[in-house]
Protein backbone atom coordinates (compact mmCIF):
# COMPACT_ATOMS: atom_id res chain seq x y z
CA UNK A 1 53.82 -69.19 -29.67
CA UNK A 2 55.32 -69.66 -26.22
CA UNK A 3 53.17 -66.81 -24.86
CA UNK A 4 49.66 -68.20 -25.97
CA UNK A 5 50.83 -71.69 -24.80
CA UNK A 6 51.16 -70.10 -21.53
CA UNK A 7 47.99 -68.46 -21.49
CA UNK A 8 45.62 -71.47 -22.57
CA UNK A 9 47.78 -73.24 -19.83
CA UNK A 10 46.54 -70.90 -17.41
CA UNK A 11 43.34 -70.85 -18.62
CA UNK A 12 42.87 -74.61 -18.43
CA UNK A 13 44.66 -74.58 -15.17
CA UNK A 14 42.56 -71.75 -13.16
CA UNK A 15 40.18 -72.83 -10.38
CA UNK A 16 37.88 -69.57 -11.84
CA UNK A 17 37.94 -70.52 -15.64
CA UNK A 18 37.03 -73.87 -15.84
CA UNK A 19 37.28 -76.21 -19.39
CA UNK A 20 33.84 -75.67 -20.22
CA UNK A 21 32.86 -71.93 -18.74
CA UNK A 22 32.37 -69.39 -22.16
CA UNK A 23 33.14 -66.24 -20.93
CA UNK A 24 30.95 -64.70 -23.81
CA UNK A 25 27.84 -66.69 -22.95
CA UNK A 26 28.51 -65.81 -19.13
CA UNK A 27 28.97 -62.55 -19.81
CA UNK A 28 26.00 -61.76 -21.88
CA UNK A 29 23.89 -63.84 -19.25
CA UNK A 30 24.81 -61.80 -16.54
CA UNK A 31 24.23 -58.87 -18.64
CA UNK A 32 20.82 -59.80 -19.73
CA UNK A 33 19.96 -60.68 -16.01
CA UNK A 34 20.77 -56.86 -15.17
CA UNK A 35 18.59 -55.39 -17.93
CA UNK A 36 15.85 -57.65 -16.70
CA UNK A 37 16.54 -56.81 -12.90
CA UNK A 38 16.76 -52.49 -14.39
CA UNK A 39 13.16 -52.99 -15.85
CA UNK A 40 12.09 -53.78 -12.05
CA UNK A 41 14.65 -51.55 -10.54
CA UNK A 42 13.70 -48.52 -11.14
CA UNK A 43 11.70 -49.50 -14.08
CA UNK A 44 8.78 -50.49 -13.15
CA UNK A 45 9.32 -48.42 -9.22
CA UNK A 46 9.06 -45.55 -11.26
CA UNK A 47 6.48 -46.65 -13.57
CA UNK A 48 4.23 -47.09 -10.69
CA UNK A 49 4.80 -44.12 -8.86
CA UNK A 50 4.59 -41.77 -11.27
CA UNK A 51 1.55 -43.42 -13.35
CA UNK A 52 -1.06 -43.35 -10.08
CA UNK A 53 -2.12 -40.66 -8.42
CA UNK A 54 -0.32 -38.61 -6.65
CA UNK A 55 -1.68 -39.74 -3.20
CA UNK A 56 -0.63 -43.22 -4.23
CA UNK A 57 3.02 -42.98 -5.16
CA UNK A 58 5.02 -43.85 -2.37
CA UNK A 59 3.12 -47.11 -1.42
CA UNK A 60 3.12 -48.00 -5.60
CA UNK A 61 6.68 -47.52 -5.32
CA UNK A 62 6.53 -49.52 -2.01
CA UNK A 63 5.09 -52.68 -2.97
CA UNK A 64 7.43 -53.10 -6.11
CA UNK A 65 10.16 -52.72 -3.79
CA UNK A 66 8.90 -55.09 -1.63
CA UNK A 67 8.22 -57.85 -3.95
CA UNK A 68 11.82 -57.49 -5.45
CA UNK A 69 13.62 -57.94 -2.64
CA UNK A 70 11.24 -60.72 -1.03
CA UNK A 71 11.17 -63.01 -4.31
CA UNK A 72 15.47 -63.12 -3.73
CA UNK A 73 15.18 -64.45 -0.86
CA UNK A 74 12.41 -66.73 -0.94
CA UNK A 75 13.92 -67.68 -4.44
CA UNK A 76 17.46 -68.99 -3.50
CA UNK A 77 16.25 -70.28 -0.05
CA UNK A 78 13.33 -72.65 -1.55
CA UNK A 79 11.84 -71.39 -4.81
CA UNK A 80 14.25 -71.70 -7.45
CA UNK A 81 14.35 -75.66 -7.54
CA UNK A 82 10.90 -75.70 -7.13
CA UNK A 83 11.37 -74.11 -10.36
CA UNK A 84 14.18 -75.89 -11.91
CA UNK A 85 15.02 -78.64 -9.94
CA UNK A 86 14.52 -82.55 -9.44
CA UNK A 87 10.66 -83.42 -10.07
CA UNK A 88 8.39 -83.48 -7.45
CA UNK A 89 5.13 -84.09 -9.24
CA UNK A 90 4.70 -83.84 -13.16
CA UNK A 91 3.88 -79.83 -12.61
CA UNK A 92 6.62 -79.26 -9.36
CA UNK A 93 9.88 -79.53 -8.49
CA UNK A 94 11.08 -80.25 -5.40
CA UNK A 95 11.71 -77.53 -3.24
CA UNK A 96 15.44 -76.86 -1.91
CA UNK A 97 18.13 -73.85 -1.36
CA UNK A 98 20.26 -73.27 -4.22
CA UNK A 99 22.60 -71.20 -2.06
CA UNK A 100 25.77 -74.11 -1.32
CA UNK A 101 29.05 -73.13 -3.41
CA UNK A 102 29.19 -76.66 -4.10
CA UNK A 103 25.91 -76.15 -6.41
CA UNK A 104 26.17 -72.33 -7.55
CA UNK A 105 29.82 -73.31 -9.07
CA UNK A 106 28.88 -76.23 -10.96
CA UNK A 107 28.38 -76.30 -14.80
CA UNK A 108 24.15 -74.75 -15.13
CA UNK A 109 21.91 -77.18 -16.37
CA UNK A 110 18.65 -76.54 -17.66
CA UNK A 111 16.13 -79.65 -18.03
CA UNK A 112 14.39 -77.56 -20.91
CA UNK A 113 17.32 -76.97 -22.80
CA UNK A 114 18.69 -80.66 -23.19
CA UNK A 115 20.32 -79.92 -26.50
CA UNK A 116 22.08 -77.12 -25.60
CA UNK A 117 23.35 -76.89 -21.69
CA UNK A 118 24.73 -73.55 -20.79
CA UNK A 119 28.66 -72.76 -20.45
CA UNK A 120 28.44 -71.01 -17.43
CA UNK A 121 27.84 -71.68 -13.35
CA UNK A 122 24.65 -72.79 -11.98
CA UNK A 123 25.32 -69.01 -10.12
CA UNK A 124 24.40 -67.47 -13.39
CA UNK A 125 21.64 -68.98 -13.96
CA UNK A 126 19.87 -69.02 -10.02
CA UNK A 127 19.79 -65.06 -10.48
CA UNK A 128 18.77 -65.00 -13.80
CA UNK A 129 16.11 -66.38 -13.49
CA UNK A 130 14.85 -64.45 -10.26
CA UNK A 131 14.86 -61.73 -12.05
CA UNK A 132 12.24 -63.10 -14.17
CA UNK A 133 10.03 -64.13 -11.26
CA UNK A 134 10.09 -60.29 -9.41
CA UNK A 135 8.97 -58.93 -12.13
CA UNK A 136 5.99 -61.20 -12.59
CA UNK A 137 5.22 -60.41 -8.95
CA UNK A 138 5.79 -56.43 -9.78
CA UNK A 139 2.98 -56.62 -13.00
CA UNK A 140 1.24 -58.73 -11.00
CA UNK A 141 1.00 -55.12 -8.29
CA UNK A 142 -0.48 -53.48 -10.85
CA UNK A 143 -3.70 -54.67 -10.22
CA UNK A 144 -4.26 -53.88 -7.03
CA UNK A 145 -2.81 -50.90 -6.54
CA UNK A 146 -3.98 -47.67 -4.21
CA UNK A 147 -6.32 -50.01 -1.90
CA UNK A 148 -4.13 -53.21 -1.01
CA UNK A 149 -3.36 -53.58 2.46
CA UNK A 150 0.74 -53.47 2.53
CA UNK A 151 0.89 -56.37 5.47
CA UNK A 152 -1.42 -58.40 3.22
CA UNK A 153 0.74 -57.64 0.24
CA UNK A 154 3.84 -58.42 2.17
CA UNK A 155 2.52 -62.10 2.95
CA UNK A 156 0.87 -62.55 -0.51
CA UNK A 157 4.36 -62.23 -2.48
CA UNK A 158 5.95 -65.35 -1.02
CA UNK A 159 2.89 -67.52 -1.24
CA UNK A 160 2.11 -66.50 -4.58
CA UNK A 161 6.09 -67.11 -6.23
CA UNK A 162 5.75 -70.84 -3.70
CA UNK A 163 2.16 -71.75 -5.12
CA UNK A 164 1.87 -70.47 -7.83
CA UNK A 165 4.92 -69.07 -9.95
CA UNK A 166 7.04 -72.34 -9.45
CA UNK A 167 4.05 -74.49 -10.85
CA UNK A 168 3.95 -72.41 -14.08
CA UNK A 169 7.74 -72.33 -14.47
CA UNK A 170 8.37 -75.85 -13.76
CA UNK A 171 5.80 -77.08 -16.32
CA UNK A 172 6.75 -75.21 -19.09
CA UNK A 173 10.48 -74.31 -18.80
CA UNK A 174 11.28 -76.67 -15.70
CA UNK A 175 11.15 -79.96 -17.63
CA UNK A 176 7.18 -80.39 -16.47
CA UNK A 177 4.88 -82.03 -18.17
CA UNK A 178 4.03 -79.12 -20.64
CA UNK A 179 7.38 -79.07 -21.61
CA UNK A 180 7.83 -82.80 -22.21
CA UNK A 181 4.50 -82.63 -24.56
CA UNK A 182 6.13 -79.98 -26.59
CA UNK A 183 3.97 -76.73 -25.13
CA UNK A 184 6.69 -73.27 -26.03
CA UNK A 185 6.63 -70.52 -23.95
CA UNK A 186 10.19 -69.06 -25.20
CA UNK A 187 10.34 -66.27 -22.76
CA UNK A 188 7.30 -66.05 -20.30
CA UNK A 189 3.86 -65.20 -22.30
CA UNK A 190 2.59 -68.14 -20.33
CA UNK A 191 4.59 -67.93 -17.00
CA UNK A 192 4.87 -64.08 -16.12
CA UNK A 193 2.42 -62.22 -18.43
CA UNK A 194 -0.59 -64.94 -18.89
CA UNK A 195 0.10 -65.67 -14.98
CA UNK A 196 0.24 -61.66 -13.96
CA UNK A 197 -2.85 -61.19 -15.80
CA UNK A 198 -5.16 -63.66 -14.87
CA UNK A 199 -3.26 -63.69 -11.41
CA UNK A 200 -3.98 -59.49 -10.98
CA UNK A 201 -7.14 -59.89 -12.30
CA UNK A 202 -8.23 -62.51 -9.61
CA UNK A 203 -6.41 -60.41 -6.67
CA UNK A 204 -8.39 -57.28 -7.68
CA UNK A 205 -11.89 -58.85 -7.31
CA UNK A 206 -11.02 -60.81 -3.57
CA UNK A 207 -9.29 -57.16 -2.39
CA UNK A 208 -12.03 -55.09 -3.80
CA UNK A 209 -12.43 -51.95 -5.57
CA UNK A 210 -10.25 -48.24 -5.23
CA UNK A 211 -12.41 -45.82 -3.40
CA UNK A 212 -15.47 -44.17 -5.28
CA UNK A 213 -13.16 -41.06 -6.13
CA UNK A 214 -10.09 -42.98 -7.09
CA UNK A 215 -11.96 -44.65 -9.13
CA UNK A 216 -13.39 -41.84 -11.00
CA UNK A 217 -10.59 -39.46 -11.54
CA UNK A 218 -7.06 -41.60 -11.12
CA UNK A 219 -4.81 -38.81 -12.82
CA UNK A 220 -0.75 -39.67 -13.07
CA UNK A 221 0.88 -37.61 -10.74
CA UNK A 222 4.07 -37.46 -13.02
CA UNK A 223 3.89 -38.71 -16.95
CA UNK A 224 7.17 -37.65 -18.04
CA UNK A 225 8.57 -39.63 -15.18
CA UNK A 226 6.43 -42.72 -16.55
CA UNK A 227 7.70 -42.71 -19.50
CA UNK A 228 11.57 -42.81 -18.14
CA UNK A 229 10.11 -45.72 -16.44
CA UNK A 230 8.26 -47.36 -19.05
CA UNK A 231 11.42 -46.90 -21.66
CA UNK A 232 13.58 -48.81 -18.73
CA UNK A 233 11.08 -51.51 -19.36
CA UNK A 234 11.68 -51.64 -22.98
CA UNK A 235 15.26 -51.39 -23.24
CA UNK A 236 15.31 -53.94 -20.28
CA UNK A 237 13.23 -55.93 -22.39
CA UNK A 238 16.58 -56.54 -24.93
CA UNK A 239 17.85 -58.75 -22.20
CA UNK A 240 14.46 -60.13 -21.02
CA UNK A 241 13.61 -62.21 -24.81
CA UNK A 242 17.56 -61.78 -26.05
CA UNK A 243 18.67 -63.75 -22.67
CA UNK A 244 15.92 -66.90 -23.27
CA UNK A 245 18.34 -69.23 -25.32
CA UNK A 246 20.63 -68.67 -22.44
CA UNK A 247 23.29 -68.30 -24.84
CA UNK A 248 25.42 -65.10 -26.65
CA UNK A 249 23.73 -67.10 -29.89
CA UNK A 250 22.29 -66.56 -33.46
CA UNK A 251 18.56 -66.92 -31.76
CA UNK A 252 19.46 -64.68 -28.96
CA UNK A 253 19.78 -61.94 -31.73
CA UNK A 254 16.81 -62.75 -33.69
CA UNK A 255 14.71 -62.44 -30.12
CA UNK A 256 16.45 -59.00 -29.72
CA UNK A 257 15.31 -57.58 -32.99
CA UNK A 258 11.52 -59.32 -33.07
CA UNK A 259 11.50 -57.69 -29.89
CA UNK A 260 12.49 -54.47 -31.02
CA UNK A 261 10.56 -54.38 -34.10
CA UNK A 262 7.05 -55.75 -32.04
CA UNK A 263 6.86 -53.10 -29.71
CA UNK A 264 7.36 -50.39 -31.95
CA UNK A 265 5.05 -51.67 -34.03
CA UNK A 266 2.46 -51.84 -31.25
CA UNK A 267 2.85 -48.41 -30.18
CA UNK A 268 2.18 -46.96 -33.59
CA UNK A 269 -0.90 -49.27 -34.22
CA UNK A 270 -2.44 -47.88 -30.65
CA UNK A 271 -1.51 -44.61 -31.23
CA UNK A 272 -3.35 -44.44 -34.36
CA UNK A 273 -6.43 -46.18 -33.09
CA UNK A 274 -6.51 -43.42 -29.75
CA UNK A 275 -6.09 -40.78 -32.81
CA UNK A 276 -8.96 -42.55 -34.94
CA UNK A 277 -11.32 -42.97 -31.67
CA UNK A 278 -10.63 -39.74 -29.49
CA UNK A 279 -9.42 -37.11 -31.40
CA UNK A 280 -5.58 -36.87 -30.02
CA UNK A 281 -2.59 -39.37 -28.99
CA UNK A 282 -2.18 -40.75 -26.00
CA UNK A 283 1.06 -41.31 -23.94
CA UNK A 284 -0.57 -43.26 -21.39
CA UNK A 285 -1.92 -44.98 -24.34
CA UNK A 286 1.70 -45.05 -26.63
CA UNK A 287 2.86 -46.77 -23.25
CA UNK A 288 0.08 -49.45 -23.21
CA UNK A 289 0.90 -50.13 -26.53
CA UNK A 290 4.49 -50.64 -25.75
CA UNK A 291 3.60 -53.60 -23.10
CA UNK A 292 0.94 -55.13 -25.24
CA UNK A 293 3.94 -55.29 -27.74
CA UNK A 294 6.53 -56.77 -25.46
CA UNK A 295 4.03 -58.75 -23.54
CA UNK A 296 2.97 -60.72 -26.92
CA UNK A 297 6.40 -61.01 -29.25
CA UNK A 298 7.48 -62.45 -25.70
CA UNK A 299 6.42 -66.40 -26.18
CA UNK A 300 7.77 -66.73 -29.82
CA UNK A 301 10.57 -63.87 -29.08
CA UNK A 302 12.99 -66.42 -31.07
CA UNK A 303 11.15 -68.65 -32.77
CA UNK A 304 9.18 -65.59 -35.10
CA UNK A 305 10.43 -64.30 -38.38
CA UNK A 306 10.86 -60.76 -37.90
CA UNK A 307 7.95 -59.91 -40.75
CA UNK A 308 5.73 -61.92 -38.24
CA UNK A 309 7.25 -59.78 -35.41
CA UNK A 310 5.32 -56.85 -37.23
CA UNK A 311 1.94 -58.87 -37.73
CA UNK A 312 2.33 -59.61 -33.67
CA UNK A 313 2.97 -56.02 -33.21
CA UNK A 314 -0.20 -54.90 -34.90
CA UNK A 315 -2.09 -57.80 -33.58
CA UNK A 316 -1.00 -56.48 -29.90
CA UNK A 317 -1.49 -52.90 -30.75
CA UNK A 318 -5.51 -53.48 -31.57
CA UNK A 319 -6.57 -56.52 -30.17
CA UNK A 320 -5.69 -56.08 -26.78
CA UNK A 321 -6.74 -52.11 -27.38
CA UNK A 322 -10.06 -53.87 -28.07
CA UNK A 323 -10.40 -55.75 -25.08
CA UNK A 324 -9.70 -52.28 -22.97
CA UNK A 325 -11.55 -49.85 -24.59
CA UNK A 326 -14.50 -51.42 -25.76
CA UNK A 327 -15.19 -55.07 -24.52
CA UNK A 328 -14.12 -53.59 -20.80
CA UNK A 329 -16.89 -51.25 -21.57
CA UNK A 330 -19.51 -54.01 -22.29
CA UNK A 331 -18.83 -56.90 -19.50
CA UNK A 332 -20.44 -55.79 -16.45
CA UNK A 333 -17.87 -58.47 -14.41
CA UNK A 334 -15.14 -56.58 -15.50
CA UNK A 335 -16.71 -52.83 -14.67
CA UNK A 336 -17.11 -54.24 -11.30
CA UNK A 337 -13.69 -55.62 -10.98
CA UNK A 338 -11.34 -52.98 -10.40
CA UNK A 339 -8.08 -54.02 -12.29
CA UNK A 340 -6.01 -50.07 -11.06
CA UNK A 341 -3.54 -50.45 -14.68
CA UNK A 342 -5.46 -52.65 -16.98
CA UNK A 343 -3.15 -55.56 -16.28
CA UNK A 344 -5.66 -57.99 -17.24
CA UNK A 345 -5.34 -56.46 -21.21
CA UNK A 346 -1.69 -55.62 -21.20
CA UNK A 347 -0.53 -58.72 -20.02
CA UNK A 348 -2.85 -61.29 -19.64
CA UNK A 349 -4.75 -61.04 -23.29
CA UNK A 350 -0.88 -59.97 -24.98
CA UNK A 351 0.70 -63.19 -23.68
CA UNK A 352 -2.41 -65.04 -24.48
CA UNK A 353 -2.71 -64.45 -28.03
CA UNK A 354 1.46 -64.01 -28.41
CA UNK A 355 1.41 -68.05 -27.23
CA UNK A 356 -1.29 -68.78 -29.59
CA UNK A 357 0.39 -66.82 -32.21
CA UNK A 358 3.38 -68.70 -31.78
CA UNK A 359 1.18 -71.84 -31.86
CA UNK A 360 0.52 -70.42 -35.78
CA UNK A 361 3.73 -68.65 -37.01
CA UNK A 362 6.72 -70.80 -34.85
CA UNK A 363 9.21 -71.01 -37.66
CA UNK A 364 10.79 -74.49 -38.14
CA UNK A 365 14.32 -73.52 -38.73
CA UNK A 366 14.59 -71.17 -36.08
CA UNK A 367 12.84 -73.46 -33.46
CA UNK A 368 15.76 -76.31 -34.37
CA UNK A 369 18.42 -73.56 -33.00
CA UNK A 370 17.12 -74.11 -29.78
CA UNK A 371 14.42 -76.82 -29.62
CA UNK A 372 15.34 -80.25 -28.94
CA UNK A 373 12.39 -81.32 -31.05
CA UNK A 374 11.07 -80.94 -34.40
CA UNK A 375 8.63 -77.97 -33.90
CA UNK A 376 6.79 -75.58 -36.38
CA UNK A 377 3.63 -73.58 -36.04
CA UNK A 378 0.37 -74.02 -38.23
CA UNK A 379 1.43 -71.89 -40.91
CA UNK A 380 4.02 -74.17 -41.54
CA UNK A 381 2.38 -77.67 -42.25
CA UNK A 382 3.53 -80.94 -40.74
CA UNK A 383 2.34 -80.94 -36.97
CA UNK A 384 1.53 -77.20 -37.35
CA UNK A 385 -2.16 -77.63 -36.38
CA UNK A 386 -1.38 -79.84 -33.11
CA UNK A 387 1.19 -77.29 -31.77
CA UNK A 388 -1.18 -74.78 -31.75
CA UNK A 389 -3.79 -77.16 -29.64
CA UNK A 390 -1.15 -77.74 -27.64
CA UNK A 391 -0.54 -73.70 -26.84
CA UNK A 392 -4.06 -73.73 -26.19
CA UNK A 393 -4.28 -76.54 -23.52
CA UNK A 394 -1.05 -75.15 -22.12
CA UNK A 395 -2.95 -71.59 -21.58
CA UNK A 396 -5.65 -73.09 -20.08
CA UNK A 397 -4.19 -74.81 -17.34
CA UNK A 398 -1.89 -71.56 -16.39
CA UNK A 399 -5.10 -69.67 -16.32
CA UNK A 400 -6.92 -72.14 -14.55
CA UNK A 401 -4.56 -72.78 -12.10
CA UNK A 402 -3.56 -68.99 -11.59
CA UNK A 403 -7.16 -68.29 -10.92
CA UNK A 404 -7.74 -71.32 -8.02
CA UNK A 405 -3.87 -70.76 -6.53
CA UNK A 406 -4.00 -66.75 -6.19
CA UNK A 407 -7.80 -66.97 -4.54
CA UNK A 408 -7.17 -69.84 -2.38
CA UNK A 409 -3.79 -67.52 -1.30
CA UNK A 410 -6.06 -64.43 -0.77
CA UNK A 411 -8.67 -65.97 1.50
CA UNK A 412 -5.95 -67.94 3.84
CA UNK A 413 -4.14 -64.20 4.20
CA UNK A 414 -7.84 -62.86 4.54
CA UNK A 415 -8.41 -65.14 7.78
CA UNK A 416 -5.26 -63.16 9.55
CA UNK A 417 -5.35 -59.45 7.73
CA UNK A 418 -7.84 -57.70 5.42
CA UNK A 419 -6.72 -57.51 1.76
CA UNK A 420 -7.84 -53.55 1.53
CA UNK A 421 -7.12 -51.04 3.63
CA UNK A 422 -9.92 -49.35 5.69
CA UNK A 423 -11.22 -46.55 4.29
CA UNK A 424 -9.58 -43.68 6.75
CA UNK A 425 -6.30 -44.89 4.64
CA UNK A 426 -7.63 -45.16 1.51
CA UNK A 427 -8.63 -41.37 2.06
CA UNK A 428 -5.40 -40.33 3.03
CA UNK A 429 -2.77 -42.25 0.72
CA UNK A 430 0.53 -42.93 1.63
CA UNK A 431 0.91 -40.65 4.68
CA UNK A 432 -1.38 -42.57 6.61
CA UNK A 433 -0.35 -46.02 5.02
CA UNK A 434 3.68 -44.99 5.19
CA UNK A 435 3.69 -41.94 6.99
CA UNK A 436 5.66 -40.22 3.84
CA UNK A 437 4.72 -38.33 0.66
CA UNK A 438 6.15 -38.42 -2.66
CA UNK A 439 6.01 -34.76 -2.95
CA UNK A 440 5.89 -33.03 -0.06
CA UNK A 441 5.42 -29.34 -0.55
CA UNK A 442 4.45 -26.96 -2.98
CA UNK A 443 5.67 -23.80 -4.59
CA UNK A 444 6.99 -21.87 -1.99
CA UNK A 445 6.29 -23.78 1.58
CA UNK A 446 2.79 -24.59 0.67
CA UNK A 447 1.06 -28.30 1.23
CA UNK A 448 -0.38 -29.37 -2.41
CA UNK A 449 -3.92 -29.05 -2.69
CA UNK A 450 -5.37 -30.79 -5.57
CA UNK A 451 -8.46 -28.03 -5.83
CA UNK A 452 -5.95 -25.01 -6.17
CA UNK A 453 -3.18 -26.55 -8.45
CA UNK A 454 -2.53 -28.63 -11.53
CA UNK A 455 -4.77 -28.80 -14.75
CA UNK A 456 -7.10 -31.39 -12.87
CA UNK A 457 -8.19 -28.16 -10.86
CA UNK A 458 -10.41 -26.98 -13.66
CA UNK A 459 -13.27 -29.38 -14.74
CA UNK A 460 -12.52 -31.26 -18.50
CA UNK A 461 -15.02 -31.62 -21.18
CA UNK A 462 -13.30 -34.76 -22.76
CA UNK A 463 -11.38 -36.66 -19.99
CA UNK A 464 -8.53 -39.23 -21.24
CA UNK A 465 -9.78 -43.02 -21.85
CA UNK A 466 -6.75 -43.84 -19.31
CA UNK A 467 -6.79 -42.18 -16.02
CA UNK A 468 -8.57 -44.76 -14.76
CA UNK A 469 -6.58 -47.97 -16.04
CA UNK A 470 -8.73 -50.10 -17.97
CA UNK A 471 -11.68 -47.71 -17.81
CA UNK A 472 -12.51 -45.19 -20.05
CA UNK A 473 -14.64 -43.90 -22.78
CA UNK A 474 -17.30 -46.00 -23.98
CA UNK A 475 -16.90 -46.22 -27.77
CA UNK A 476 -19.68 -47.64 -30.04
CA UNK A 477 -18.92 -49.14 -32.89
């Protein structure tokens, strides 16, 4: 007795544990803040260099490192209360640095949350949250890749997170005016993976097209280093859903196991439609089916029963497979706009239709365990049908403003450096650009030469729909 008297007297008593800091909820947050930062770093660095050519891998790899470390900086010296700070205007908070002990040691509060504040520093929360805006930045990459000039990319990142990220954040988790007229986005289908999407989509057209032969045979240099990269992402995608109620909580492991149980699903539903359609399975194509996945279970992550986690899984393993393989096919626009990974259908149609999704299936019960408001999708009854008008809206202004921020971004930058790289670099690849290879030599001594070595040497009857992104075999239906 006299024992745990004196250690709840020492826990009330230390300047480190204050009265209302849960070390569980801490813990877990900081956790789930490191598998979100793992699915950048090396995720998603390893992703990209091993899914683009081999010519390409060191500046792929590059301009994800970039963007990580430049969003930390520009996110605790400005961006983060722009964010998640006092209101500025309905859609924007006002811009300050969120680096002062005073304000990193005090109790986190989240205007979104104002049921439920957090038991654990403002600290906590700052880098959290960063992690969610790199990574937006990183998918957003993924668009322009092997043709973006790397000083234009370098002055792109912190305009983009200023001018555009903070406005999407702020409005729907920032206590903006989507939030305040009940819009959801539990986990970023609206703010990273709508935003990405529309956001890489609009970067590729103003920067302009891959050279001719890039274009028309854009083999991955390494797969089997893809998919260590691509099963970072997933994992990392445990803390990227299961950290959104910003609690060790009952909802954080529902979002964990929709998550889970989406992606898998996904994967399975693409792989069987590449089977169906062209004869054999795709692992490029198993790992676009585990981002559509992710990317659409993400804006109802806790707020889904997990039998509609399976109906968004299949949803994100055709639709979105639909958009790529076929529509891509049909819409000149989009032939001529050369999106390198298919962001625009991995992210920006996944979170699209995983908001409006939530819009139908939001559970009621599950949506009071972190909610401050009665909320329930369509399927539900009650004010089902105006929830779902209200995803809707919501979507429409990220796109819309997405679309005017990132071109308005691109053609101030444009006035000081060209978006794409002249073509002597775009030749070369990251030797000329970086003045390092990925892989140096070959066999014994011997400079790779694509014409002597590799499978690619030898011409193929039936190419793969994705060594080329979004472009692929036309299929008629």
């Amino acid at each position: 007795m006299a024992a745990t008297q004196i250690a709840y007297t020492a826990h009330e008593i230390s300047p480190g544990v204050p009265p209302w800091l849960n070390k569980g909820d801490n813990a877990w947050q900081m956790t789930a803040s490191t598998l979100v930062g793992i699915q950048s770093m090396p995720g998603l660095v390893i992703l990209y260099a091993s899914i683009v050519k081999k010519k390409w891998a060191v500046n792929s790899a590059f301009m994800a490192l970039y963007a990580f470390a430049a969003v930390l900086i520009c996110w605790v010296l400005l961006c983060y209360r722009m964010a998640f700070g006092d209101e500025l205007l309905p859609f924007w908070g006002k811009g300050a640095p969120a680096l002062g002990q005073s304000y990193l040691i005090r109790r986190a509060k989240v205007p979104e949350r104002v049921a439920t504040e957090p038991y654990y520093p403002m600290a906590t929360l700052v880098y959290f949250q960063f992690t969610f805006a790199a990574i937006t930045l990183i998918l957003l990459a993924g668009s322009v890749l092997g043709r973006m000039n790397i000083r234009a990319w370098m002055a792109f990142v912190p305009l983009w997170l200023i001018f555009s990220y903070t406005v999407g954040a702020y409005s729907l988790w920032g206590g903006g005016f989507l939030y305040r007229w009940g819009a959801i986005d539990y986990s970023g289908g609206y703010v990273i993976h709508l935003s990405s999407g529309i956001s890489g989509l609009t970067a590729a057209y103003w920067v302009g097209p891959r050279i001719k032969s890039d274009r028309e045979r854009f083999p991955p240099n390494n797969i089997l280093l893809m998919l260590a990269g691509a099963g970072l992402l997933w994992m990392g995608w445990s803390g990227f859903n299961g950290g959104a109620p910003y609690a060790a909580n009952i909802d954080s492991s529902i979002a964990v196991l929709n998550t889970n149980v989406s992606a898998a699903t996904s994967i399975l539903v693409w792989t069987c439609l590449d089977v169906v359609f062209f004869g054999k399975p795709s692992v490029i194509g198993a790992v676009q089916g585990m981002m559509t996945g992710l990317a659409c279970i993400t804006p109802g992550a806790g707020l889904v029963q997990s039998w509609a986690a399976i109906i968004v899984g299949m949803l994100a393993g055709s639709v979105p497979w639909v958009s790529m393989m076929i529509i891509h096919k049909k819409c000149s626009w989009l032939q001529k706009v050369d999106d390198a990974l298919g962001v625009f259908h991995t992210h920006a149609v996944a979170g699209l239709m995983g908001g409006l999704l939530t819009g139908l299936l939001a559970e009621p019960n599950l949506c009071k365990l972190i909610l401050p408001r009665d909320t329930r999708g369509a399927f539900y009854g009650g004010n089902g049908g105006v929830q779902f008008a209200k995803q809707l809206v919501a979507a429409l202004f990220v796109i819309a403003w997405n679309v005017a921020s990132t071109t308005l971004i691109l053609l101030v930058i444009r006035l000081c450096i060209p978006l794409r790289m002249p073509d002597n670099q775009l030749e070369i690849g990251d030797d000329a650009v970086h003045g390092e290879e990925a892989y140096a030599l070959w066999g014994d001594g011997e400079q790779y030469d694509q014409r002597k070595h590799g499978w690619h040497a030898s011409e193929m009857t039936s190419p793969s729909p994705y060594v080329n992104g979004a472009r692929g075999v036309t299929i008629n239906l």
